[in-house]
N, C-alpha and C. Protein backbone atom coordinates (compact mmCIF):
# COMPACT_ATOMS: atom_id res chain seq x y z
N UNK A 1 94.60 89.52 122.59
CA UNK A 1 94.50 90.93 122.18
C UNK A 1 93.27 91.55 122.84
N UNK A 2 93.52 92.52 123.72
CA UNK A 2 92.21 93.42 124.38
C UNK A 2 91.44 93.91 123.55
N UNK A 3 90.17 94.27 123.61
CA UNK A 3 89.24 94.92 123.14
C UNK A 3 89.46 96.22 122.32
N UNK A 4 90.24 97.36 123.20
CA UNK A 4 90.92 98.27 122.46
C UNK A 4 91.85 98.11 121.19
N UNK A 5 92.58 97.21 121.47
CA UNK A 5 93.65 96.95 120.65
C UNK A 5 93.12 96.29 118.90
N UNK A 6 92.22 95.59 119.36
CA UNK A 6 91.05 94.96 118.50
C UNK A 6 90.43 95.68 117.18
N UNK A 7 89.92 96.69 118.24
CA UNK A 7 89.34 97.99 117.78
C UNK A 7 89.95 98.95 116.72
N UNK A 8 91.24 99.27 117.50
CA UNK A 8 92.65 100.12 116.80
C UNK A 8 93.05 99.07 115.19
N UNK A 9 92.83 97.68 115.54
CA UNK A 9 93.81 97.27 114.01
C UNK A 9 92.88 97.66 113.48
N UNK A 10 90.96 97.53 113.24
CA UNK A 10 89.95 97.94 112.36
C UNK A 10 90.61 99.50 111.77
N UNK A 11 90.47 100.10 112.91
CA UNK A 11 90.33 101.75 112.17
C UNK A 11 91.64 102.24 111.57
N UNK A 12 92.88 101.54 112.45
CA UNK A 12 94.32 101.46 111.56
C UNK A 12 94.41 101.21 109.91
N UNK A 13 93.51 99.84 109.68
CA UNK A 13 93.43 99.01 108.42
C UNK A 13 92.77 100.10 107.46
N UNK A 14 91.98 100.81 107.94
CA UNK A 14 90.85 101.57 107.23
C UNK A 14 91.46 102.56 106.70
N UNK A 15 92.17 103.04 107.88
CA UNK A 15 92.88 104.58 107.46
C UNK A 15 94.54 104.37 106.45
N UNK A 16 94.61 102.80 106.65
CA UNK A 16 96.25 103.10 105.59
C UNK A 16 95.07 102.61 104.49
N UNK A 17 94.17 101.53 104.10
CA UNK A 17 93.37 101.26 102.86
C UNK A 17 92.90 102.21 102.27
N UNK A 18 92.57 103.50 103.37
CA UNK A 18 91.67 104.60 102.37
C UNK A 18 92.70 104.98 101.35
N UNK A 19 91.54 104.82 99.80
CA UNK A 19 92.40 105.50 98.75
C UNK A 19 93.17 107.31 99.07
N UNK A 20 94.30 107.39 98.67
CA UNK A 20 94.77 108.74 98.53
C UNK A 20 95.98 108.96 97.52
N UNK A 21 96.35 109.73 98.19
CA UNK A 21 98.06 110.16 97.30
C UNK A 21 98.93 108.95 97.64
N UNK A 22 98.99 108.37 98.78
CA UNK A 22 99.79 107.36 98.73
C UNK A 22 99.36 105.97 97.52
N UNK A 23 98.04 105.18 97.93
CA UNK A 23 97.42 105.09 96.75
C UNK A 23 97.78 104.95 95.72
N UNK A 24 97.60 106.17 94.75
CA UNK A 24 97.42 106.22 93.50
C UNK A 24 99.60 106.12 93.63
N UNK A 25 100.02 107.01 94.14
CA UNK A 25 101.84 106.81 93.51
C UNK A 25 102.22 105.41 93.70
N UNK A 26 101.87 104.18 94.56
CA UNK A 26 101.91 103.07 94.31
C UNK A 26 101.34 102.43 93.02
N UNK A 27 100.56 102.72 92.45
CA UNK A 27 99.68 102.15 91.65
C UNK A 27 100.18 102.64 90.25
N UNK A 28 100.70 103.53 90.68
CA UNK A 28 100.99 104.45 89.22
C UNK A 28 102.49 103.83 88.96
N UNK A 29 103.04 103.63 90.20
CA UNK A 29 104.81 102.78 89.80
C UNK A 29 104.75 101.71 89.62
N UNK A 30 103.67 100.92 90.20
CA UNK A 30 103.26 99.25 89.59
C UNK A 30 102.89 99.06 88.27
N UNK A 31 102.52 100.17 87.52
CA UNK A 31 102.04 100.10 86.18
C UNK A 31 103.34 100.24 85.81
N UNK A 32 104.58 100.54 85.99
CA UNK A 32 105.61 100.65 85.51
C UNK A 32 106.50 99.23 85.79
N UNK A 33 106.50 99.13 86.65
CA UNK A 33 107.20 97.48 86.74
C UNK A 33 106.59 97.18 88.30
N UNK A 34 106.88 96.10 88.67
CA UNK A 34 106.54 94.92 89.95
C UNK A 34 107.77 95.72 90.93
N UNK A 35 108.80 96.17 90.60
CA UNK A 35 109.66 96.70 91.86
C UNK A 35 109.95 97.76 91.50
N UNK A 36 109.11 98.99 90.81
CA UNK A 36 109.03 100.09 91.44
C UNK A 36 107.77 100.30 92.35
N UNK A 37 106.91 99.43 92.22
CA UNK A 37 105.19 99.49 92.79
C UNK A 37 106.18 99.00 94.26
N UNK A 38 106.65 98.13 94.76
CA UNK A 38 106.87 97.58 95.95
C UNK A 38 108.03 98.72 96.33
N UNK A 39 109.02 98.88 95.39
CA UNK A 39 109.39 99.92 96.41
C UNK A 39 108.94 101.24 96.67
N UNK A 40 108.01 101.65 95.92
CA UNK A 40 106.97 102.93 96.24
C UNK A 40 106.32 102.44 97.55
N UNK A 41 105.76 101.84 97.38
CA UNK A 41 104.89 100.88 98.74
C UNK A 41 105.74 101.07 100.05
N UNK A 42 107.71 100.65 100.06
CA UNK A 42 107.96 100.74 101.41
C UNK A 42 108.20 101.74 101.35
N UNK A 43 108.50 102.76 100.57
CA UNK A 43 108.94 104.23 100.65
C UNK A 43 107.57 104.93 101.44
N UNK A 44 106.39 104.43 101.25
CA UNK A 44 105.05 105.09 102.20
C UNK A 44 105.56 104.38 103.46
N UNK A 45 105.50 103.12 103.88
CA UNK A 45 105.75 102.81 105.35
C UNK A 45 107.00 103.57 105.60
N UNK A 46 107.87 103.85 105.09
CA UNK A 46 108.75 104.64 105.38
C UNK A 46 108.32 105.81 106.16
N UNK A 47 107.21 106.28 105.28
CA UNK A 47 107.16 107.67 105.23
C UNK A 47 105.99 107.61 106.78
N UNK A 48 105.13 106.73 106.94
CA UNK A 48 104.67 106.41 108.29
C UNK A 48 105.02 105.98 109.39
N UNK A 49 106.60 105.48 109.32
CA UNK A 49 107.40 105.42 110.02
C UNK A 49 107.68 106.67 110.92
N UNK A 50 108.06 107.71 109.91
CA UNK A 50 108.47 108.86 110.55
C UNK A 50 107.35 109.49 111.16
N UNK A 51 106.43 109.67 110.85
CA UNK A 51 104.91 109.86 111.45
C UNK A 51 104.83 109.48 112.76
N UNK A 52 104.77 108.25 112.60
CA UNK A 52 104.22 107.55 114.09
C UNK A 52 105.68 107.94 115.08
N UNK A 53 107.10 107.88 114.29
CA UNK A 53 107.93 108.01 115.43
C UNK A 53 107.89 109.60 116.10
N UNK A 54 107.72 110.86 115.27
CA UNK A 54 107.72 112.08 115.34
C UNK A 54 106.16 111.61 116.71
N UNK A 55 105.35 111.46 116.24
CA UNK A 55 103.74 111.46 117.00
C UNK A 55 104.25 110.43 118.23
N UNK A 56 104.69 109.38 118.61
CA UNK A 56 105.90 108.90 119.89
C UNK A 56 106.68 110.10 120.74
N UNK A 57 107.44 110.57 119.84
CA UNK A 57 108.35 111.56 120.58
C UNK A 57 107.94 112.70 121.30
N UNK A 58 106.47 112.87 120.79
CA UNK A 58 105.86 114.57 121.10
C UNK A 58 106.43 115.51 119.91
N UNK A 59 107.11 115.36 119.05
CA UNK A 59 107.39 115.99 117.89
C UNK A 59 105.99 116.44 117.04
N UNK A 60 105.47 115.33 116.90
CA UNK A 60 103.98 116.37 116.33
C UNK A 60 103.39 116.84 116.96
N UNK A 61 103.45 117.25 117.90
CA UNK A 61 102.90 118.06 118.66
C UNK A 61 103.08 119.14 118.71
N UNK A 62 104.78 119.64 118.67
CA UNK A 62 105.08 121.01 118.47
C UNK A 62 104.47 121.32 116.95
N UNK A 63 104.26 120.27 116.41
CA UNK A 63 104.20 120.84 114.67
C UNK A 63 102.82 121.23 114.69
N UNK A 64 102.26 120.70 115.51
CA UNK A 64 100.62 121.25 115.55
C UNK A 64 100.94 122.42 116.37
N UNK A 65 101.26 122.60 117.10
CA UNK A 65 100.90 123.96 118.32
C UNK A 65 101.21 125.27 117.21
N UNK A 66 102.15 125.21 116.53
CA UNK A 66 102.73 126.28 116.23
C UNK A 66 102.19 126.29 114.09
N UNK A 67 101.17 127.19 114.25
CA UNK A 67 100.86 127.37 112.76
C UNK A 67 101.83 127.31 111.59
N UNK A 68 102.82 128.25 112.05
CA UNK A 68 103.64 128.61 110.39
C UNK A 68 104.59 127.19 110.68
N UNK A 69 105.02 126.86 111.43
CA UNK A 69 105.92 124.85 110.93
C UNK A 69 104.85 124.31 110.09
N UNK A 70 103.29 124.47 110.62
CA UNK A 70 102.49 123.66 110.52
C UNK A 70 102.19 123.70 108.68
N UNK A 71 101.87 125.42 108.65
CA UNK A 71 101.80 125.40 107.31
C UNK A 71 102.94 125.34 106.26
N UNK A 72 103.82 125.27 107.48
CA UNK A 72 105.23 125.52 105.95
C UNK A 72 105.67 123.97 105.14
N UNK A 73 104.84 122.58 106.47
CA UNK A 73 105.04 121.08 105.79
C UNK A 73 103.58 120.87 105.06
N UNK A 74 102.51 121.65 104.87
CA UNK A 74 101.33 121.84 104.26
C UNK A 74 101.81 122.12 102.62
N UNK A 75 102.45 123.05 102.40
CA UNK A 75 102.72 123.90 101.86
C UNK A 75 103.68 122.89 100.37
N UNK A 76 105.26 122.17 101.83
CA UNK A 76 105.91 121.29 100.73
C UNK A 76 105.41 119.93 100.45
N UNK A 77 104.42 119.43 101.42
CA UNK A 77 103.71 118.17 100.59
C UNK A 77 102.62 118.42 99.35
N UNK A 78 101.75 119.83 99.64
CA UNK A 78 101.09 120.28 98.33
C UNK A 78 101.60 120.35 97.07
N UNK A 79 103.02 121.07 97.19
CA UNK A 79 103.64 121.09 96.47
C UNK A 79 104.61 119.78 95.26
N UNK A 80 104.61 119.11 96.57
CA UNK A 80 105.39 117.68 95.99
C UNK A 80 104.18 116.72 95.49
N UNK A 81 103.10 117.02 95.84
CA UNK A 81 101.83 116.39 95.89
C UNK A 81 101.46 116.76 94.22
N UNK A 82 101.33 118.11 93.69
CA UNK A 82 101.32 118.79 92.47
C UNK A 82 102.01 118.37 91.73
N UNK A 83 103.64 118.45 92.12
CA UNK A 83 104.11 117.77 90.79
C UNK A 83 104.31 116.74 90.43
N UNK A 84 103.82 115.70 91.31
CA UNK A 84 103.60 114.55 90.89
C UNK A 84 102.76 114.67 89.96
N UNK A 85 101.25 114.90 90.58
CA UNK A 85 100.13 114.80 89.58
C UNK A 85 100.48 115.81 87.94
N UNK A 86 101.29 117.17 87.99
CA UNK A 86 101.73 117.47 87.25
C UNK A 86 102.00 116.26 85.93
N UNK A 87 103.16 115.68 86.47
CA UNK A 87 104.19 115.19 85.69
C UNK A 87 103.28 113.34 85.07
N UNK A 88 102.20 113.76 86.20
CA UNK A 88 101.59 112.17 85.94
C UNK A 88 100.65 112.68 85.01
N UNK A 89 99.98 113.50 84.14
CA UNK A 89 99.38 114.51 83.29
C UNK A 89 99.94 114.66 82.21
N UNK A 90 101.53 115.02 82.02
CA UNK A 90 102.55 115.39 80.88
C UNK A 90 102.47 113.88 80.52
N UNK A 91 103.08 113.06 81.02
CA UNK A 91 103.15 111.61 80.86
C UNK A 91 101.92 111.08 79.90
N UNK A 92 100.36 110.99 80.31
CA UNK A 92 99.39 110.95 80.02
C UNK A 92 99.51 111.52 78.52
N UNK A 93 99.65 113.01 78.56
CA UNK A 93 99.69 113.31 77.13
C UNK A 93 100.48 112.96 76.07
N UNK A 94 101.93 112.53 76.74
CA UNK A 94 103.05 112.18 75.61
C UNK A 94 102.29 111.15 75.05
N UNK A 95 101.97 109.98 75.81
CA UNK A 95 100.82 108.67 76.06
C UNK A 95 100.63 108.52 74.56
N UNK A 96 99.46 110.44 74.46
CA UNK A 96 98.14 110.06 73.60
C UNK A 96 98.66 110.46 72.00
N UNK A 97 99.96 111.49 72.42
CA UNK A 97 100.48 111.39 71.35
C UNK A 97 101.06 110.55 70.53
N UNK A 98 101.45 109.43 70.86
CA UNK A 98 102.17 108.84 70.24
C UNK A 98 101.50 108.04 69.41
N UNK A 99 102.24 107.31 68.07
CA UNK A 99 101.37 106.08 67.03
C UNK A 99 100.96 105.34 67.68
N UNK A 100 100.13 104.27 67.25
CA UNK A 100 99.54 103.14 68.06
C UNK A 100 100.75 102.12 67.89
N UNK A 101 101.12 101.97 66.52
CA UNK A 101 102.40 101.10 66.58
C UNK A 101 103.15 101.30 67.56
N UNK A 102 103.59 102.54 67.87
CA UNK A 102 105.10 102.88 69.20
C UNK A 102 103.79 102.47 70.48
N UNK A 103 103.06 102.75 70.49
CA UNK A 103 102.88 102.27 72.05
C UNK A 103 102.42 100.29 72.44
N UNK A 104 102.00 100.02 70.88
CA UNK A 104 102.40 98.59 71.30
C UNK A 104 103.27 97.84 71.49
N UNK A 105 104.31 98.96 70.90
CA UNK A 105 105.92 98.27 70.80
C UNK A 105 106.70 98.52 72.11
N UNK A 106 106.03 99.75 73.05
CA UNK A 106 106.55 99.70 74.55
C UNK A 106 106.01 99.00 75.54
N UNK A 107 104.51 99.08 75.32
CA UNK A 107 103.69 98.28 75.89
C UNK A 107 103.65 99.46 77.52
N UNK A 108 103.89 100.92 77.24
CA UNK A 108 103.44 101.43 78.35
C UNK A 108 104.52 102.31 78.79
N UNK A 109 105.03 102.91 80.27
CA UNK A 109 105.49 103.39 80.61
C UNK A 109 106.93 103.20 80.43
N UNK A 110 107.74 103.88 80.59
CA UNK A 110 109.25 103.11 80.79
C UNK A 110 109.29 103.24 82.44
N UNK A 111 110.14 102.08 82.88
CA UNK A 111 110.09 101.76 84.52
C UNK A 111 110.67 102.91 85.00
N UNK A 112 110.08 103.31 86.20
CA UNK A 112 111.51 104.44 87.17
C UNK A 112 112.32 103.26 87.56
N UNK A 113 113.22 104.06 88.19
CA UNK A 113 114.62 103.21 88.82
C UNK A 113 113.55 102.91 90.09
N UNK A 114 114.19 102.05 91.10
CA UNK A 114 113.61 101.66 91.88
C UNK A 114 113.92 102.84 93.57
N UNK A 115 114.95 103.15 93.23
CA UNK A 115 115.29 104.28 94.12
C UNK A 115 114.60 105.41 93.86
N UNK A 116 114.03 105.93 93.29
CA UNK A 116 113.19 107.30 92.57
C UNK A 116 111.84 106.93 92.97
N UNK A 117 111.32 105.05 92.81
CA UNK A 117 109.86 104.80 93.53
C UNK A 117 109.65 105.37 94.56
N UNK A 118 111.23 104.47 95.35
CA UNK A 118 111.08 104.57 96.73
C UNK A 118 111.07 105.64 97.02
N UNK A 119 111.97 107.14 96.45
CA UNK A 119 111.74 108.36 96.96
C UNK A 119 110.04 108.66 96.94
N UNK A 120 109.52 108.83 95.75
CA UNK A 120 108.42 109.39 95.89
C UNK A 120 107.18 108.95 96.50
N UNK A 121 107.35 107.50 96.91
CA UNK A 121 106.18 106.82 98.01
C UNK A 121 106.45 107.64 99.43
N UNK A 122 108.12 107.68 99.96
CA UNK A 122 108.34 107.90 101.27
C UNK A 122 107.88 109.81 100.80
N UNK A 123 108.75 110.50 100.14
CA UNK A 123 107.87 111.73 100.20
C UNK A 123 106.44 112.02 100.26
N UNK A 124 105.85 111.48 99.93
CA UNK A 124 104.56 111.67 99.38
C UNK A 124 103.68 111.18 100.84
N UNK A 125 104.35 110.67 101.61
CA UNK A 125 103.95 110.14 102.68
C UNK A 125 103.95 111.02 104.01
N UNK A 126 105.22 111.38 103.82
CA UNK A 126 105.94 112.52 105.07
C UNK A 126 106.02 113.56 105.04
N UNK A 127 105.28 114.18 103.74
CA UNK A 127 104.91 115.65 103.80
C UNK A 127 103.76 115.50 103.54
N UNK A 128 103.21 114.80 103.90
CA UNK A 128 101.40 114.48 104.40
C UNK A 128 101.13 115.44 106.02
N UNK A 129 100.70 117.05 105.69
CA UNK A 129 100.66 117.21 106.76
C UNK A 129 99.99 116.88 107.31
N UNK A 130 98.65 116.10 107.01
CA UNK A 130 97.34 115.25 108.26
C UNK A 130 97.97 114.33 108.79
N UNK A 131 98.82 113.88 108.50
CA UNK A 131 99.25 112.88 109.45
C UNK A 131 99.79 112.89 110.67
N UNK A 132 100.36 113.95 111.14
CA UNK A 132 100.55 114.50 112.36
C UNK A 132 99.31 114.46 112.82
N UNK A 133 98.29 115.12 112.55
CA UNK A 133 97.48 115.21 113.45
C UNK A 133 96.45 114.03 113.82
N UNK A 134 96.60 113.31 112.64
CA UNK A 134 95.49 112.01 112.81
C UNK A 134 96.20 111.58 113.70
N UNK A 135 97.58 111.01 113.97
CA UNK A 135 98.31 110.16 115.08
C UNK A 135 98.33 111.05 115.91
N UNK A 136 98.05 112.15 116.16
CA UNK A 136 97.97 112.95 117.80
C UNK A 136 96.70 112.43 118.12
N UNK A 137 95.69 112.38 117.61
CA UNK A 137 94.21 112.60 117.68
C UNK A 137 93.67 110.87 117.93
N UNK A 138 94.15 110.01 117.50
CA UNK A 138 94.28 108.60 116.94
C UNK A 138 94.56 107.94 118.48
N UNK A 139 95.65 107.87 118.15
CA UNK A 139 96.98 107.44 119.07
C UNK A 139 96.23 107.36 120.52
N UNK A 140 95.97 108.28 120.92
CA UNK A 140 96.02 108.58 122.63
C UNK A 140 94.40 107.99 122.85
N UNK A 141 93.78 107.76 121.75
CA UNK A 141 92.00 107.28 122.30
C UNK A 141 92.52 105.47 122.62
N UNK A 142 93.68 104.76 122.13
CA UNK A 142 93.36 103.48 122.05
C UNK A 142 94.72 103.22 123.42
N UNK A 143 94.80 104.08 124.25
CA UNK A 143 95.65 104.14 125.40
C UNK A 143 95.01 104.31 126.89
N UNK A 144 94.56 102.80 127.44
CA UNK A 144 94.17 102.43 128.40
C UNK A 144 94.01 103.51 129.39
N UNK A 145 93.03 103.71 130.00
CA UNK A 145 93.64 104.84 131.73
C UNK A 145 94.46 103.61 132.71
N UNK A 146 95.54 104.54 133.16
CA UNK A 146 96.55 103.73 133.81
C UNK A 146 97.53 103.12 133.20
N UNK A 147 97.70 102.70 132.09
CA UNK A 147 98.60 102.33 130.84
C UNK A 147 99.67 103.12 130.69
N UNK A 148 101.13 102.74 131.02
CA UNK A 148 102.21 103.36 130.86
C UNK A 148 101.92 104.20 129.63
N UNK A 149 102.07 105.55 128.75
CA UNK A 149 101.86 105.72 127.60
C UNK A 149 102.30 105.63 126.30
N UNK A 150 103.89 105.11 126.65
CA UNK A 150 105.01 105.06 125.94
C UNK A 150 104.75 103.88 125.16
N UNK A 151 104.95 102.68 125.98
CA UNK A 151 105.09 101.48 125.74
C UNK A 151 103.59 101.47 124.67
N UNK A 152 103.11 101.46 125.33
CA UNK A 152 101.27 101.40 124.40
C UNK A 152 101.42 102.14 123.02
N UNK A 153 102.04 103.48 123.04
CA UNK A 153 101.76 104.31 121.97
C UNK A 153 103.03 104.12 120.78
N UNK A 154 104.21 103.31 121.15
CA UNK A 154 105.02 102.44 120.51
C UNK A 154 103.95 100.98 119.56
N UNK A 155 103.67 100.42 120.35
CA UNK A 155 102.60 99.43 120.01
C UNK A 155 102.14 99.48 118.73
N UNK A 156 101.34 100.63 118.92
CA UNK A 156 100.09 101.20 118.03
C UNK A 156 101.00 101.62 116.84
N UNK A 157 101.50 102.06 117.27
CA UNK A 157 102.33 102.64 115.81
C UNK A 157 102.84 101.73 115.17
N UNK A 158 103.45 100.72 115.67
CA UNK A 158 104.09 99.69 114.82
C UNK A 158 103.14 99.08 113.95
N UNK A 159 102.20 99.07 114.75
CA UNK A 159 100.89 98.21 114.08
C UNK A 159 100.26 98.81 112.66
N UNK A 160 100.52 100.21 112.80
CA UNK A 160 100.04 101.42 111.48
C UNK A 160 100.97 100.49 110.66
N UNK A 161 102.20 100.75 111.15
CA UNK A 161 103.40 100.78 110.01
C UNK A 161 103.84 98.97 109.44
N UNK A 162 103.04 98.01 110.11
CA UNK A 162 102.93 96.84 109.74
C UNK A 162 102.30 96.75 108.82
N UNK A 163 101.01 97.23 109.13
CA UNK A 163 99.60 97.59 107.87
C UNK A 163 100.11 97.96 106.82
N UNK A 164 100.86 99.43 106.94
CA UNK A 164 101.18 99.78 105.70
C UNK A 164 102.05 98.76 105.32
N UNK A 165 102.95 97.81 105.78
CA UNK A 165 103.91 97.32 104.89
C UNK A 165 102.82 95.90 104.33
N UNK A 166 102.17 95.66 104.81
CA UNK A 166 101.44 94.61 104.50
C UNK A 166 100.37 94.88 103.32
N UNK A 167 99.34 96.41 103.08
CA UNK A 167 98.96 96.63 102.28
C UNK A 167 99.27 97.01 100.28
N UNK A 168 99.83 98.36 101.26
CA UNK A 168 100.77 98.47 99.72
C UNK A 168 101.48 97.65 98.98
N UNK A 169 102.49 97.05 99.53
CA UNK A 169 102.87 95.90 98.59
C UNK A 169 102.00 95.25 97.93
N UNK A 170 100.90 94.83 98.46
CA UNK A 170 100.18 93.81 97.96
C UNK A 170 98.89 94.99 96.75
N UNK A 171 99.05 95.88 97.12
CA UNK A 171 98.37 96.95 95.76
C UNK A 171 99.12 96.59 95.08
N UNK A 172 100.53 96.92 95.33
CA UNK A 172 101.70 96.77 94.24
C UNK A 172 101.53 95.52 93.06
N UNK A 173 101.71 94.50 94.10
CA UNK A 173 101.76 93.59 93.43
C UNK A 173 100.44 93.49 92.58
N UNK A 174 99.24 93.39 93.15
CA UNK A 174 98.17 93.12 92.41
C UNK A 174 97.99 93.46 91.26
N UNK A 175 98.58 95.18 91.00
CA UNK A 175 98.28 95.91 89.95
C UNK A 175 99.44 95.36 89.02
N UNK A 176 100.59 94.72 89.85
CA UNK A 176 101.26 93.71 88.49
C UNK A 176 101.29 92.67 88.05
N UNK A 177 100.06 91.75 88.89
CA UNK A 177 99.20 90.84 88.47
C UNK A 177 98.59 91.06 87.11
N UNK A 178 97.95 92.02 87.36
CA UNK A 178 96.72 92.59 86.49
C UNK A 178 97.29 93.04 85.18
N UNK A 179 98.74 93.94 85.14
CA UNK A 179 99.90 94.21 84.14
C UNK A 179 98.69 94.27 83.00
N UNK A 180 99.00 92.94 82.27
CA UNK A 180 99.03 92.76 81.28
C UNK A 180 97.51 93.37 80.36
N UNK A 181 96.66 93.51 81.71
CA UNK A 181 95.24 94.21 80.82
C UNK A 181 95.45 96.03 81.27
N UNK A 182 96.22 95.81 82.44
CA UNK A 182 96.49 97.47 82.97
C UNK A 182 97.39 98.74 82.28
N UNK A 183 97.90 97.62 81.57
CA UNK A 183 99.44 98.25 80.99
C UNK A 183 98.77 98.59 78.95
N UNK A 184 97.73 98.06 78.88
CA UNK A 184 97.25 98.55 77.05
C UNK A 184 97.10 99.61 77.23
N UNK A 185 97.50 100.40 76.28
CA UNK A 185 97.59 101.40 75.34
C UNK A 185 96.55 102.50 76.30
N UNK A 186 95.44 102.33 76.29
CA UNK A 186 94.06 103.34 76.35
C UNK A 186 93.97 103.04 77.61
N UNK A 187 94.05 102.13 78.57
CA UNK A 187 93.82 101.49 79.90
C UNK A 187 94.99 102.22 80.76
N UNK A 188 96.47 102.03 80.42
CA UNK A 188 97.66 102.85 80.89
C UNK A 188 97.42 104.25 80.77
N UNK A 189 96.91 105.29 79.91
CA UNK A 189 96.80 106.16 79.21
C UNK A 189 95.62 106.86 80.43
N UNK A 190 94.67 106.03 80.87
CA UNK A 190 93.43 106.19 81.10
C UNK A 190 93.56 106.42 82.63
N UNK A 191 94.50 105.51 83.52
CA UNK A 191 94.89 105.38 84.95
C UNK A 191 96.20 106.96 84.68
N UNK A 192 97.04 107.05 84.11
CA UNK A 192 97.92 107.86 84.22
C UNK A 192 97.48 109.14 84.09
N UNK A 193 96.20 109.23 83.38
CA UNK A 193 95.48 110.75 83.41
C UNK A 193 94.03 110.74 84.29
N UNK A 194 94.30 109.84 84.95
CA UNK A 194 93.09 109.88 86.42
C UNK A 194 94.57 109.83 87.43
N UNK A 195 94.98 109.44 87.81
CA UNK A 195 95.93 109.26 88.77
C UNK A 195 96.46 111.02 88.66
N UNK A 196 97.09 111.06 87.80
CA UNK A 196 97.69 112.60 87.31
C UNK A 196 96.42 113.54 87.87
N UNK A 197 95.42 113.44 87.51
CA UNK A 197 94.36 114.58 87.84
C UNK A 197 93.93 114.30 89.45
N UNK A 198 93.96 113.39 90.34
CA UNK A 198 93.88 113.33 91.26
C UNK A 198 95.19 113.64 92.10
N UNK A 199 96.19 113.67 92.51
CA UNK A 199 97.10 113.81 92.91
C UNK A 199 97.41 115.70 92.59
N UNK A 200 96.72 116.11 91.07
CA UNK A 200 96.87 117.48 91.05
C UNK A 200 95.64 117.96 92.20
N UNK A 201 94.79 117.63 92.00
CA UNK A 201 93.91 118.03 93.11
C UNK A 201 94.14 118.08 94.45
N UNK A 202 94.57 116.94 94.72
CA UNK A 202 94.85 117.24 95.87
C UNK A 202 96.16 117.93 96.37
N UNK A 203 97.00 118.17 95.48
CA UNK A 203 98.00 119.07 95.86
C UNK A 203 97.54 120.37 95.67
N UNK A 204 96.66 120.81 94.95
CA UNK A 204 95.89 122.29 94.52
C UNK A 204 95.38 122.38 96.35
N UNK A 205 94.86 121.47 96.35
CA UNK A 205 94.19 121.74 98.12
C UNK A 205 94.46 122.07 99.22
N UNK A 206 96.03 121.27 99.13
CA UNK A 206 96.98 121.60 100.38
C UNK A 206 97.65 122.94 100.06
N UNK A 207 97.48 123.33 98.55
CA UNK A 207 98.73 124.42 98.89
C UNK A 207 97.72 125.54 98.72
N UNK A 208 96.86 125.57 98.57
CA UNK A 208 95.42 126.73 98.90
C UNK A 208 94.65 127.14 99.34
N UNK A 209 94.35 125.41 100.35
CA UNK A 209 93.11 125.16 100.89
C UNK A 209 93.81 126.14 102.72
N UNK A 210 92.85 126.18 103.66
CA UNK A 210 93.28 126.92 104.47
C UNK A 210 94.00 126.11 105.78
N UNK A 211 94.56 126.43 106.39
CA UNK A 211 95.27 125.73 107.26
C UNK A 211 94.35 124.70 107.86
N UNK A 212 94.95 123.45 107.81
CA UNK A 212 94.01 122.09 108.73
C UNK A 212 94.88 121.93 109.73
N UNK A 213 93.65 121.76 110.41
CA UNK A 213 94.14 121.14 112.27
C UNK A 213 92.84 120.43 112.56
C-alpha cells in the first residue's frame, strides 16, 4: 500500500467514525434490537455508496455547481434529519410518561421492523448534503499526478464504503452488547432524548443554516 493510500484509510476512518446523524440513528435502532442497529448501519453504507458513486461519475459535481439542486438536497436531508430527531423527542416523552412498572415490563423501546432501520440509516445518509462535497474535495487530493483517475477514484471510494460497513455494524452491535445496562428505564429515556435533541439540531441547521459549499 503507497504512502497516499496509507494516508487516505487514516482520514477515511476518521471521517465515517466522526460522531453525527448517521451515528446517533444507528445507535438509537441498536437500543431497539441487534438487527435494526445492523441494518441501520448498512442502510448508511448504502447511503455512502451512492455518494462515492454520484462523486465517481461527476454527478456531484453538477450538484455543487448549481445552488438551487444544491439547496433543494440541503433542504430534504434537514428536513428528514428533523423528523427524526422530532420523533426521537415524542418517543423520549411517551418514555417519561409512563409507570415504572410498564417500563420494566417492556424493558424499553419496541423494535422497528428491520426494513424501516434500513430506510432511515440509508436516508439519513444520502440526503447528507456535505457529502458531495467532502468526496469532491477528498477524493481528488489522494490521486497520484499521472494516475489514471477513474481507476484510483473507484479505489478510494470503496475503501469509504468498506469503513462504513466495517464501523457501524460494530456500533451496532456494541450498543447491543451493552443492551442490558443501555436499555433501563432512565438510561434508554436519557440516550433517546439526547439522540432526539441532537439530530433536531442538526436538522434545524441544514434547513436554516445558509447554503454550504
Amino acid at each position: 500500500m503507497d504512502a497516499q493510500l496509507t494516508a487516505f484509510v487514516g482520514v477515511a476512518a476518521a471521517m465515517v467514525a466522526l460522531p453525527g446523524a448517521d451515528f446517533t440513528v444507528v445507535v438509537r435502532n441498536a437500543l431497539a434490537s441487534r438487527a435494526a442497529g445492523v441494518a441501520a448501519a448498512l442502510g448508511v453504507a448504502g447511503g455512502l455508496l451512492v455518494h462515492t458513486a454520484l462523486a465517481v461519475a461527476g454527478l456531484a459535481a453538477v450538484l455543487v455547481a448549481v445552488p438551487v439542486l444544491f439547496r433543494t438536497v440541503q433542504l430534504l436531508g434537514g428536513a428528514y434529519v428533523l423528523y427524526l430527531g422530532i420523533s426521537a423527542l415524542l418517543a423520549a416523552r411517551r418514555r417519561s410518561g409512563r409507570a415504572p412498572a410498564e417500563e420494566a415490563g417492556d424493558g424499553g423501546q419496541a423494535a422497528p421492523g428491520t426494513r424501516r432501520a434500513l430506510r432511515q440509516g440509508f436516508l439519513t445518509n444520502a440526503l447528507n448534503p456535505k457529502a458531495p462535497v467532502l468526496f469532491l474535495s477528498l477524493l481528488p487530493q489522494f490521486v497520484p499526478a499521472g494516475a489514471a483517475p477513474l481507476p484510483r477514484t473507484l479505489l478510494l471510494a470503496a475503501i469509504v464504503v468498506v469503513l462504513a460497513l466495517i464501523w457501524f455494524p460494530a456500533v451496532a452491535l456494541l450498543v447491543d452488547r451493552l443492551g442490558r445496562w443501555l436499555r433501563r428505564p432512565r438510561t434508554a429515556r436519557a440516550i433517546e432524548g439526547g439522540s432526539g435533541a441532537a439530530l433536531t439540531a442538526l436538522g434545524l441547521v441544514l434547513v436554516t443554516g445558509p447554503l454550504v459549499h
